[in-house]
Protein backbone atom coordinates (compact mmCIF):
# COMPACT_ATOMS: atom_id res chain seq x y z
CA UNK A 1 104.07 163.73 79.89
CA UNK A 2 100.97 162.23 81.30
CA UNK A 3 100.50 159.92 79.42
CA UNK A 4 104.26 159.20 79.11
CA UNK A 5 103.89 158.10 82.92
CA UNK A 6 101.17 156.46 82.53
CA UNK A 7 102.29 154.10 80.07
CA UNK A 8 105.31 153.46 82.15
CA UNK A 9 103.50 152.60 85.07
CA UNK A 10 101.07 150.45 82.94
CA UNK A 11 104.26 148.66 81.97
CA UNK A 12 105.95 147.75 84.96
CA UNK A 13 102.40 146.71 86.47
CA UNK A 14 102.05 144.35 83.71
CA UNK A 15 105.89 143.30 84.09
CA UNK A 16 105.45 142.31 88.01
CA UNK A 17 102.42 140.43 87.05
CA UNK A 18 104.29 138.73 84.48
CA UNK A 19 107.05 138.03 86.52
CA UNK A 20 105.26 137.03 89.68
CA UNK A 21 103.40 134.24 87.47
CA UNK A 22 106.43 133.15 85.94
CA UNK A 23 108.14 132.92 89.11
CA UNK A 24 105.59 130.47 91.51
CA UNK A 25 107.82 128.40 93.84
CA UNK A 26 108.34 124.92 94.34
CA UNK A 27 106.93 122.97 97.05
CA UNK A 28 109.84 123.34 99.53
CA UNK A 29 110.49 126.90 97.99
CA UNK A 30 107.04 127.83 99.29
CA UNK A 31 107.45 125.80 102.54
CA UNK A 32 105.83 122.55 102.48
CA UNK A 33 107.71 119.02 102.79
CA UNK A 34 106.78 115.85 102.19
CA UNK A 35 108.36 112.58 103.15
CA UNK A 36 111.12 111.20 105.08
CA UNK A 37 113.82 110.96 102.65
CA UNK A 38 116.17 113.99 101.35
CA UNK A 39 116.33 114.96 97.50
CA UNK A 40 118.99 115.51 95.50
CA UNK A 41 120.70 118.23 94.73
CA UNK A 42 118.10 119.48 92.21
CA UNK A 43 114.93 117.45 93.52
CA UNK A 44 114.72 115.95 89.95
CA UNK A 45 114.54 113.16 87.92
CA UNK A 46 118.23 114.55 86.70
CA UNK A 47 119.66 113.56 90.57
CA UNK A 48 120.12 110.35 88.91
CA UNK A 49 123.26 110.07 87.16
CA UNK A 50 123.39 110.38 83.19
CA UNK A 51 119.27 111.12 83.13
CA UNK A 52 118.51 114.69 80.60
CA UNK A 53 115.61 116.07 80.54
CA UNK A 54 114.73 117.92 77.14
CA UNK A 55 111.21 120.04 76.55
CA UNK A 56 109.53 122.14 73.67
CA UNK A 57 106.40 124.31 74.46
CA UNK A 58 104.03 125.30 72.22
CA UNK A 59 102.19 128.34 72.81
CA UNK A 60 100.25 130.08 70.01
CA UNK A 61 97.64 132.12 69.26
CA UNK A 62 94.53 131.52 71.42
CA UNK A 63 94.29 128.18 70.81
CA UNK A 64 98.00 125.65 70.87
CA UNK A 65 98.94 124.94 74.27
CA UNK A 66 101.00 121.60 74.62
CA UNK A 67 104.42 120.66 73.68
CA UNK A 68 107.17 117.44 74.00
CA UNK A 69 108.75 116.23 77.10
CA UNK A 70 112.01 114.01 76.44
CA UNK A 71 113.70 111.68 78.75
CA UNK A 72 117.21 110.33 78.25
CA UNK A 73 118.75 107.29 80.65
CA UNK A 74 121.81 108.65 79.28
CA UNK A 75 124.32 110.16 76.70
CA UNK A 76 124.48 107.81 73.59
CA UNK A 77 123.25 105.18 71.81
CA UNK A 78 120.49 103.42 74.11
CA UNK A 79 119.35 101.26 71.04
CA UNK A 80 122.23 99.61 71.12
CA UNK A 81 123.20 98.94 74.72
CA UNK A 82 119.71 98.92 76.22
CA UNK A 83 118.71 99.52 79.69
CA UNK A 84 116.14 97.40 82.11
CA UNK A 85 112.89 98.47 82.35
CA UNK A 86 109.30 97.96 83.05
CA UNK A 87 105.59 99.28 83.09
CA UNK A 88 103.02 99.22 85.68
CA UNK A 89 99.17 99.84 85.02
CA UNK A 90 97.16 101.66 87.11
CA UNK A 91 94.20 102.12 85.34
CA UNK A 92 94.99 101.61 80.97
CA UNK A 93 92.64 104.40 79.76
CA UNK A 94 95.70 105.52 77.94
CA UNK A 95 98.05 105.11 74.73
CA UNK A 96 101.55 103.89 75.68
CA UNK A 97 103.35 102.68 72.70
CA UNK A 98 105.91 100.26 73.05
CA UNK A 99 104.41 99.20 75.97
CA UNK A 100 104.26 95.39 75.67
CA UNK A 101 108.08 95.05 74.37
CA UNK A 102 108.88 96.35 77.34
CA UNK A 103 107.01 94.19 78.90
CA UNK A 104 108.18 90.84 77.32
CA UNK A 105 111.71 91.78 77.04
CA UNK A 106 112.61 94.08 79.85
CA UNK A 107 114.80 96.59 78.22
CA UNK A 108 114.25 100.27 76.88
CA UNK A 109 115.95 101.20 73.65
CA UNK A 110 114.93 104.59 72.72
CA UNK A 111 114.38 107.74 74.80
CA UNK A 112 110.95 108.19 76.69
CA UNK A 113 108.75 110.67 75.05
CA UNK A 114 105.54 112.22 76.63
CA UNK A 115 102.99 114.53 74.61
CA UNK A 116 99.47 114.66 74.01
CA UNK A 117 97.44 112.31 73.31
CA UNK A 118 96.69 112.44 69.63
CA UNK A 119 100.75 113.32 68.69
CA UNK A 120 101.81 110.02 69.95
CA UNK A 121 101.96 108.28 66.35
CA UNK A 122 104.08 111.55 65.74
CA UNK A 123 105.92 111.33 68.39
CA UNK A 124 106.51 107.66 67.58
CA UNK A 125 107.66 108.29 64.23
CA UNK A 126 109.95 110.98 65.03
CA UNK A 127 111.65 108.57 67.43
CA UNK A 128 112.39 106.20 65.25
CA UNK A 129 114.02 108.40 62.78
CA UNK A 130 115.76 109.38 65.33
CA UNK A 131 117.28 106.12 66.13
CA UNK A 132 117.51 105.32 62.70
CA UNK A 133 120.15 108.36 62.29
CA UNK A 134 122.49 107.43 64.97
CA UNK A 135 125.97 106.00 63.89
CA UNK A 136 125.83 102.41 64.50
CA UNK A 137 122.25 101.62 63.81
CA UNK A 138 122.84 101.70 59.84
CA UNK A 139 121.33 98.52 59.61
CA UNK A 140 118.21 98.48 62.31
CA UNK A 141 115.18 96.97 60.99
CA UNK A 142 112.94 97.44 64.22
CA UNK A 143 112.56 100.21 66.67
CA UNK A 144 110.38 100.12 69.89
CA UNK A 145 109.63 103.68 70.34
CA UNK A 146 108.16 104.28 73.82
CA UNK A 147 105.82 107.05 73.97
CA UNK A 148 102.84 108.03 76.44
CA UNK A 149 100.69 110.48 76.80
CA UNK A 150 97.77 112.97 78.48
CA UNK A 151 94.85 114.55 77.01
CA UNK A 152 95.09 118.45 76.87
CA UNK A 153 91.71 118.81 74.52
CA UNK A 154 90.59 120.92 76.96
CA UNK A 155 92.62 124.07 76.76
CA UNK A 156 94.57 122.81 73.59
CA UNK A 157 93.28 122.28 69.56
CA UNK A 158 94.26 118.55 70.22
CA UNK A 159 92.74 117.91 66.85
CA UNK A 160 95.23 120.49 65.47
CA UNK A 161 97.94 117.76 65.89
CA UNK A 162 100.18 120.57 66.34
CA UNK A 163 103.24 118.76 67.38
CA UNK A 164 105.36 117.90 64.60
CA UNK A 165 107.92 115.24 64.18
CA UNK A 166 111.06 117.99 64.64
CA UNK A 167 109.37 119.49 67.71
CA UNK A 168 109.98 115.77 69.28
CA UNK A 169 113.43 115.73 67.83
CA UNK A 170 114.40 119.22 68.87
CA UNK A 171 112.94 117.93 72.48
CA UNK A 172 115.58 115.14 72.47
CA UNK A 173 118.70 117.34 71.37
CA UNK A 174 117.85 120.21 74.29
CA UNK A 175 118.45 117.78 76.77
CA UNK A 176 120.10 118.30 79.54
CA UNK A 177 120.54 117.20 83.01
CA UNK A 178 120.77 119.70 86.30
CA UNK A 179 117.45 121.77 87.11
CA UNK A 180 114.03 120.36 84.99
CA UNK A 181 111.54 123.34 84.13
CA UNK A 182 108.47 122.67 85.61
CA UNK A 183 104.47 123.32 85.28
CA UNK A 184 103.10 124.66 81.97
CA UNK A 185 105.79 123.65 79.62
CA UNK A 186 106.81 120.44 77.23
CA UNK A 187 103.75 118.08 77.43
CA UNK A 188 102.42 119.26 80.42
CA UNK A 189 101.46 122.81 78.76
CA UNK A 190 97.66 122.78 78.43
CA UNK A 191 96.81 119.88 81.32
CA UNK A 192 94.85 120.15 83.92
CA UNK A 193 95.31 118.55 87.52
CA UNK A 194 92.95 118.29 90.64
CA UNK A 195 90.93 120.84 89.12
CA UNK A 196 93.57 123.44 88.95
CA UNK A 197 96.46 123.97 86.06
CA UNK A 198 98.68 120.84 86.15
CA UNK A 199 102.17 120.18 83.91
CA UNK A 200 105.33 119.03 84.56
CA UNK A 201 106.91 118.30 87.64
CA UNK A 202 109.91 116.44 89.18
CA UNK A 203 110.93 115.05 92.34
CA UNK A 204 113.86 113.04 93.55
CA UNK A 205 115.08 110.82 97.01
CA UNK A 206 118.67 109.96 97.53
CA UNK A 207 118.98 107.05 99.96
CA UNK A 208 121.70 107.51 102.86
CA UNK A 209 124.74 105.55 102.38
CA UNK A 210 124.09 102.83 105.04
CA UNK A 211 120.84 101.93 102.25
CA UNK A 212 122.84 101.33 99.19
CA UNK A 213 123.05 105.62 98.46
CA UNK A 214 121.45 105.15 95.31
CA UNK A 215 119.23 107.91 94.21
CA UNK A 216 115.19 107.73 92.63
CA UNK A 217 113.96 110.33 90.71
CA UNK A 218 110.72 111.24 89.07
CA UNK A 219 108.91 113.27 86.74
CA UNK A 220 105.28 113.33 85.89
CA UNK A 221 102.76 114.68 83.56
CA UNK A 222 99.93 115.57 85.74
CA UNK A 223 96.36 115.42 84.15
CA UNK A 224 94.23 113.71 86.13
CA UNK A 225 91.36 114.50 88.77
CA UNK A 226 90.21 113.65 92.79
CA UNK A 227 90.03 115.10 95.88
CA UNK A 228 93.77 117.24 96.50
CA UNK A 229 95.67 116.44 99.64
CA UNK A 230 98.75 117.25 100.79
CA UNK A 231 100.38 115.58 103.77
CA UNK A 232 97.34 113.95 103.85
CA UNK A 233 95.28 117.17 104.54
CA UNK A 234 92.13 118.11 102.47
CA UNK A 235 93.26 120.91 100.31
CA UNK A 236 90.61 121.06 97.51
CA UNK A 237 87.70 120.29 99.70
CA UNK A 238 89.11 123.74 101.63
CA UNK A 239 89.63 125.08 98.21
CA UNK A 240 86.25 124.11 97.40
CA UNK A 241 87.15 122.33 94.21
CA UNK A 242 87.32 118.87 94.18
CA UNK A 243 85.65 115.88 92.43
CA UNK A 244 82.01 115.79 92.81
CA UNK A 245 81.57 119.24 94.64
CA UNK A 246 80.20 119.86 91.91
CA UNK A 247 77.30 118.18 89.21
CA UNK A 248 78.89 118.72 85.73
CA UNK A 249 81.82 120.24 85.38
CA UNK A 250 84.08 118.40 88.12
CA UNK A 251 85.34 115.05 85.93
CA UNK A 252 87.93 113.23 87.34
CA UNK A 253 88.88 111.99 83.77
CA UNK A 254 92.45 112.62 82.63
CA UNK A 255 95.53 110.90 83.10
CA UNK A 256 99.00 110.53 84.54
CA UNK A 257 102.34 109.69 83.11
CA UNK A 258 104.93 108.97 85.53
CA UNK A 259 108.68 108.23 84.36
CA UNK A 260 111.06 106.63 87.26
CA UNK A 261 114.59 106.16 86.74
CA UNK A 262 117.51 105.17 89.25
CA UNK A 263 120.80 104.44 89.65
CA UNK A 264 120.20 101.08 91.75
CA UNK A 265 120.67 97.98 89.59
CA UNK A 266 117.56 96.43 89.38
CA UNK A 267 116.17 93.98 86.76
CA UNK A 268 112.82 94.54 84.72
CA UNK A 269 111.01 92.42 87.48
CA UNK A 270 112.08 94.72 90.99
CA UNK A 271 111.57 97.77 88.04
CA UNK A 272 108.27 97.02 87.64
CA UNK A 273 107.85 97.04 91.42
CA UNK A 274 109.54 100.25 91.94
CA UNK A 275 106.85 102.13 89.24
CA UNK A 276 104.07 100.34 90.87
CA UNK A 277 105.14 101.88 93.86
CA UNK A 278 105.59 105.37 92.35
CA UNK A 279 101.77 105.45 91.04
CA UNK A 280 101.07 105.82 94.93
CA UNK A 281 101.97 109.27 94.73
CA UNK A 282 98.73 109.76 92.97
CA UNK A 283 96.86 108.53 95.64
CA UNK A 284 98.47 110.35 98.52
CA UNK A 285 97.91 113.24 96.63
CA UNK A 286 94.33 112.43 96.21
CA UNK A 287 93.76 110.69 92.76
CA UNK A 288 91.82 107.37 92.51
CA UNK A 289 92.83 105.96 89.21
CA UNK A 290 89.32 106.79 87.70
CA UNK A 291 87.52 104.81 84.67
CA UNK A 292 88.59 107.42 81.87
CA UNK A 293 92.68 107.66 83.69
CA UNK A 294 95.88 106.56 81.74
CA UNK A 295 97.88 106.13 84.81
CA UNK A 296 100.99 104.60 84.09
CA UNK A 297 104.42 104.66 85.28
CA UNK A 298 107.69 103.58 83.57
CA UNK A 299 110.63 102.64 85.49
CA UNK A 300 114.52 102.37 83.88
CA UNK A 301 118.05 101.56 85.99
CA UNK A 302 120.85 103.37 84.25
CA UNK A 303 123.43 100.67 86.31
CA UNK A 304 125.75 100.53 83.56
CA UNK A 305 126.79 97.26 84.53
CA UNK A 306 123.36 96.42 83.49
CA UNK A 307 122.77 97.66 79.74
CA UNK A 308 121.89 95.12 77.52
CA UNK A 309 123.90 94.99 74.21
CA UNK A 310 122.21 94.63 70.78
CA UNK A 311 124.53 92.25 69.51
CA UNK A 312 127.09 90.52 71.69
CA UNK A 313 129.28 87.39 70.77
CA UNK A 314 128.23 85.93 73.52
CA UNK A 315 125.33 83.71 74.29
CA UNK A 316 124.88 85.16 77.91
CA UNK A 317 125.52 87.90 80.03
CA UNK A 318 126.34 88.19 84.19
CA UNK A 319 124.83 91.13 86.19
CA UNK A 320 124.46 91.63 89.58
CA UNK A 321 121.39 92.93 91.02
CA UNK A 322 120.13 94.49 94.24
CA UNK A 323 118.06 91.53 96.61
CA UNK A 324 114.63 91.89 97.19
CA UNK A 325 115.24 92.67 100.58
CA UNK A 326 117.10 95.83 99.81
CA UNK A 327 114.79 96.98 97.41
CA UNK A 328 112.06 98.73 100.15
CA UNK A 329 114.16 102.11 100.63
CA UNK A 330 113.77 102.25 96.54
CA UNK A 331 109.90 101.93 97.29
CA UNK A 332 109.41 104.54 99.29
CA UNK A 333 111.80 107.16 97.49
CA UNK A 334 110.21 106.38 94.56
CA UNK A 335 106.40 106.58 96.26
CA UNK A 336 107.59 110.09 97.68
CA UNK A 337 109.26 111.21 94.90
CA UNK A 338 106.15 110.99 92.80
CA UNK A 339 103.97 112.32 95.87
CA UNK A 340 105.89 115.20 95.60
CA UNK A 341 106.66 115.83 91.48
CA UNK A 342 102.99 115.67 91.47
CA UNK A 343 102.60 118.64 94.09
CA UNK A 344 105.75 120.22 91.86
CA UNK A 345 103.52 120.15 88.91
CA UNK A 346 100.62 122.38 90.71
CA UNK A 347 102.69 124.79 92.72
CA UNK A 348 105.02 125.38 89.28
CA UNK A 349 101.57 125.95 86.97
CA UNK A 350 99.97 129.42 86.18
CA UNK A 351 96.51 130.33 85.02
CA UNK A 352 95.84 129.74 81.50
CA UNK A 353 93.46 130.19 78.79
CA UNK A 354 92.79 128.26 75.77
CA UNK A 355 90.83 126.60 73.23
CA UNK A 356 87.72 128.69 72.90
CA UNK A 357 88.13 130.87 75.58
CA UNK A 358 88.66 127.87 78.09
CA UNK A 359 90.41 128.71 81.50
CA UNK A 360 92.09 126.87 84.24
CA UNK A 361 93.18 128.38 87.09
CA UNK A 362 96.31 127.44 88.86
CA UNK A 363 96.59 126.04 92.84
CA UNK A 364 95.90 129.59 95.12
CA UNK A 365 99.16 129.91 97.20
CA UNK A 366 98.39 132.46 98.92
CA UNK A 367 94.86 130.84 99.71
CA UNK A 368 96.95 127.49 100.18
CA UNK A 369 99.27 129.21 102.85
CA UNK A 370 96.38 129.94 105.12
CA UNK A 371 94.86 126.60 104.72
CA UNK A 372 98.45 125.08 105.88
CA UNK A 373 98.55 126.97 108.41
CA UNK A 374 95.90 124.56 110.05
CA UNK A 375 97.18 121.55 109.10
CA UNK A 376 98.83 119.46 111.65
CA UNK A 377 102.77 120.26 112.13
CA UNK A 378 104.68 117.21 110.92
């Protein structure tokens, strides 16, 4: 009987714990805001109209932690009507594939795919079978897959090349739009951020009517390093982990993919503004854009009025497009919205252990709540 209750007990303690690490809040769940613009109605890259989000985690054994991320602009063939887009470089320690099409054309045909950093070919070549499958594209001779990427060798068996060509497919078919799972899952499983457990996280601003109502939304894959902040206060030098408190073990190295869509019509060339303006959330967070960083951000408009077609029988096309001079209230959404996915990615994350024993513990909140609690009110 004893041991009966024991065992019981044992069990629900184990449950709680299980449940109370599953269950870290959000940002604003936990209190915090950033910003002067409201989300949407899920604070996600999925506020924008047609955008799915699709993940697979991998978690096995002691030593596979990473997974597939998926972003759609929308439901249906985006090889054949293709949607603007663009690429801003922070710092190109990184592998983006498809990158320069994008850059000389302007247009995204396939979904965006983020994983680690040695799946990519993988990832690559599961993405163009995929477009290769889809009714209509019998006869496609070219694909520009687009497909970035973090490191995760620390806590993951990178080498492994665990991620297989139907993980990325399965990745694309799960999405969905409404709420975006956050922290360790999809590619952001076994990354690391600010010296704490990074991952996945999403963000989103919707612009009041009277400046255009169009809505920005981001998502990130956090794995890079610095000094934390948030609101511009010194979390990890409070926390006592930050770059260079330390003389070995405190790199900075990593990266950070950032994905930007919205609903605004804009061309490739205000696009390409908009993500350079989203790779600021890495500095108000505290990130630098160090030597070995792949910080990039990729920016799509899902304006239908917009999509490019493959073939059309005519020799041009008419679009209208926001001015330049309406384009600032897309600048700061999107610099907020990635200020705050980033912070999304940390709060969401939970401790975990790895590749040879390896651990990375996630942000303290209840440490974190009485460090806020001496920050300046906003």
């Amino acid at each position: 009987m004893k041991k009966a209750l024991f065992l019981i007990i044992t069990f629900l303690t184990l449950s709680l714990t299980f449940f109370s690490a599953e269950e870290r809040p959000r940002m604003r769940e936990f209190g915090i805001e950033t910003g002067i613009i409201e989300p949407g109605e899920w604070n996600a890259i999925t506020d924008v109209p047609g955008v799915k989000v699709g993940q697979v985690t991998l978690i096995e054994g002691k030593n596979i932690r990473t997974g597939v991320t998926a972003i759609l602009p929308y439901d249906g063939n985006i090889y054949q009507k293709k949607v603007p887009g663009a690429v801003y470089v922070a710092n190109g320690y990184g592998k983006l594939t498809g990158y320069t099409q994008i850059e000389e054309l302007g247009t995204i045909e396939t979904p965006v795919i983020l994983t680690n950093t040695l799946s990519v070919p993988t990832a690559a070549n599961a993405l163009i079978s995929y477009t290769l499958s889809l009714p209509g594209n019998e006869r496609v001779g070219s694909v520009n897959a687009v497909v970035g990427e973090t490191n995760d060798g620390d806590l993951n068996d990178i080498r492994g090349r665990h991620v297989k060509e139907e993980h990325v497919i399965e990745a694309i078919k799960k999405a969905q739009s409404g709420p975006v799972e956050e922290g360790c899952v999809g590619a952001g499983t076994g990354t690391t951020c600010y010296g704490f457990k990074g991952g996945i996280g999403t963000a989103s601003r919707k612009l009041p009517e009277s400046r255009g109502g169009y809505t920005v939304g981001v998502l990130v894959q956090t794995n890079h390093g610095g000094v934390l902040q948030i609101n511009g206060f010194p979390v990890g030098i409070r926390l006592g982990n930050y770059y260079m408190s330390r003389d070995l073990d405190d790199s900075p190295e990593g990266s950070c993919m950032i994905v930007v869509a919205t609903d605004a019509p804009l061309d490739s060339r205000n696009l390409k503004r908009l993500a350079k303006r989203a790779l600021l959330g890495i500095a108000r967070t505290g990130g630098f854009y160090s030597n070995g960083s792949g910080d990039y951000a990729i920016a799509f408009s899902t304006a239908e009025g917009l999509r490019v077609p493959h073939h059309s029988p005519s020799p041009t096309m008419q679009i209208e497009i926001l001015r330049n001079r309406n384009v600032s209230p897309l600048f700061l959404a999107a610099a907020e919205a990635a200020e705050e996915a980033i912070l999304n990615s940390l709060f969401k994350a939970r401790d975990m252990e790895g590749k040879d024993g390896s651990k990375v513990k996630a942000l303290p909140l209840d440490k974190l709540k009485k460090i806020m609690e001496e920050a300046p009110k906003r």
